[in-house]
Protein backbone atom coordinates (compact mmCIF):
# COMPACT_ATOMS: atom_id res chain seq x y z
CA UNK A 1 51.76 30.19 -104.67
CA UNK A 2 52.01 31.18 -100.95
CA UNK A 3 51.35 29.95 -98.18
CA UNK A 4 48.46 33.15 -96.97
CA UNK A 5 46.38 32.38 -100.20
CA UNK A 6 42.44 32.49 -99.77
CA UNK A 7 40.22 30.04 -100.94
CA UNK A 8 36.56 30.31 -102.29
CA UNK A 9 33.73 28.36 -102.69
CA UNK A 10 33.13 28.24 -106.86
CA UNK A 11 29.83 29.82 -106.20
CA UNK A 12 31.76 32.62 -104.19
CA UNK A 13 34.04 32.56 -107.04
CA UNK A 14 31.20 33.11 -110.00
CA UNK A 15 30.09 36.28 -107.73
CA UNK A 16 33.43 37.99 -107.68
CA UNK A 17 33.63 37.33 -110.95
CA UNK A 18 30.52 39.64 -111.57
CA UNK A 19 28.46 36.70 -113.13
CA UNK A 20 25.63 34.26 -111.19
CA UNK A 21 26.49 31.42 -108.86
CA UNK A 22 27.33 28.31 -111.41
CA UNK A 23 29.53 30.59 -113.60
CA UNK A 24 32.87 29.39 -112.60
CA UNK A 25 31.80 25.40 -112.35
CA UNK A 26 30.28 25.40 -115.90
CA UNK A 27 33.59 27.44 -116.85
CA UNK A 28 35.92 24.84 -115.48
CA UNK A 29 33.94 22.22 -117.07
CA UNK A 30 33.96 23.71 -120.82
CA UNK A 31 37.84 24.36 -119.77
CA UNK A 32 39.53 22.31 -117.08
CA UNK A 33 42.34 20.87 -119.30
CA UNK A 34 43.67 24.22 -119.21
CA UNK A 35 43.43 25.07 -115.85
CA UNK A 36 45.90 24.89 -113.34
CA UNK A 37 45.29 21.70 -110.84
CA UNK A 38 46.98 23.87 -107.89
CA UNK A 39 44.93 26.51 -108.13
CA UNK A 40 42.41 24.18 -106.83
CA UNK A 41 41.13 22.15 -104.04
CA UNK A 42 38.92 19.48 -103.58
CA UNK A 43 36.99 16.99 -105.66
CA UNK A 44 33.43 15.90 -106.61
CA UNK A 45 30.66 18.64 -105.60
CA UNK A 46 33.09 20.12 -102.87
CA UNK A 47 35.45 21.98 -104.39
CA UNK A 48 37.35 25.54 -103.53
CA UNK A 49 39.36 28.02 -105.71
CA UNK A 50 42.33 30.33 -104.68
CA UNK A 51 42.17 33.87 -105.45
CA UNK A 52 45.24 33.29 -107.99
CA UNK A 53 43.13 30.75 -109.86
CA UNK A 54 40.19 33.42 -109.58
CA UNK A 55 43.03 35.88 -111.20
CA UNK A 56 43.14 33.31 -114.06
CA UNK A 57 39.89 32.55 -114.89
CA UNK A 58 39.64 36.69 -114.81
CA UNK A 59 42.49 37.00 -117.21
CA UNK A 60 41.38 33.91 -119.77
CA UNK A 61 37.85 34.92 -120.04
CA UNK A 62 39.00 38.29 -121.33
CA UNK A 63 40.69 36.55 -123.97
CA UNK A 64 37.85 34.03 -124.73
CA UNK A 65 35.17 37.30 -124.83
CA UNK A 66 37.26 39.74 -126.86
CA UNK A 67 37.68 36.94 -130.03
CA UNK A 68 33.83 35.58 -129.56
CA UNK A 69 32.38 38.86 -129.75
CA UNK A 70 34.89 40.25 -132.45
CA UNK A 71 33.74 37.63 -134.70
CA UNK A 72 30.07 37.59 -134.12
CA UNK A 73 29.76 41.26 -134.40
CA UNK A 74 31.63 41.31 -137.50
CA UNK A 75 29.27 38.70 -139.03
CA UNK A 76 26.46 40.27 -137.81
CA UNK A 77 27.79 43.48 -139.27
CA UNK A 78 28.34 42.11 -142.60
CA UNK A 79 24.31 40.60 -142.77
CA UNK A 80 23.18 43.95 -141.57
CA UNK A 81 24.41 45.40 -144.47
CA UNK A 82 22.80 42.79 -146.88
CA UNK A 83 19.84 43.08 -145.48
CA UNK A 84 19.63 46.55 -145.41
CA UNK A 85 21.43 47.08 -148.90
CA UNK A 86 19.12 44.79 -150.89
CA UNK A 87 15.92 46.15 -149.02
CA UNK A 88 17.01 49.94 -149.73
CA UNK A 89 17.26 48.81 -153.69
CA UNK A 90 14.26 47.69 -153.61
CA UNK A 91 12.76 50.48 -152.20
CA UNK A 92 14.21 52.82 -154.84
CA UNK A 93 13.57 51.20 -157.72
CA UNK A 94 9.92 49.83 -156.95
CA UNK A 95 8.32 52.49 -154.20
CA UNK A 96 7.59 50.10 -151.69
CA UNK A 97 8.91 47.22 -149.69
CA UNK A 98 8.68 43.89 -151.07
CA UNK A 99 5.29 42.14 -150.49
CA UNK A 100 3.67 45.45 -149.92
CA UNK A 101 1.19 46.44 -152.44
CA UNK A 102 1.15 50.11 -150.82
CA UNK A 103 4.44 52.80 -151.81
CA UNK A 104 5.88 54.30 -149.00
């Protein structure tokens, strides 16, 4: 870490980041034993970030997004297709959807 690095207000921090102010404080909470201490100052409510620990966050949210939403679309995937399977059987075999008394 150098000595010329710039530090940022967390709420400064959340807006860099693209997301709203009390992104990168509810972030650190869910993740602070991985963080870096030096990457931070401060303590309590006043506390600043460097643009390397900025970098970080950037880099392990990347990671944390790509295997959340891998998973959930693949589940959701996977009940789309039951769903839509069963529902299309009954349609051919019966005329109409179940708990319709009208055919299509």
């Amino acid at each position: 870490m150098t000595n010329k690095q710039k530090w940022h207000s967390l709420a400064q921090a959340s807006r860099e980041l693209g997301h709203g102010r009390n992104y990168v404080s509810a972030w650190l909470g869910r993740h602070k034993e991985e963080f870096p201490e030096e990457l931070m100052l401060g303590s309590g409510k006043t506390k600043l970030i460097s643009d390397e620990g900025i970098v970080w966050i950037k880099k392990h949210i990347k990671k944390e997004g790509v295997l959340v939403s891998n998973s959930s679309a693949n589940g959701d995937q996977h009940l789309e297709v039951a769903i839509l399977g069963v529902t299309l059987l009954i349609i051919h075999f019966t005329g109409r959807v179940r708990g319709s008394l009208a055919p299509l």
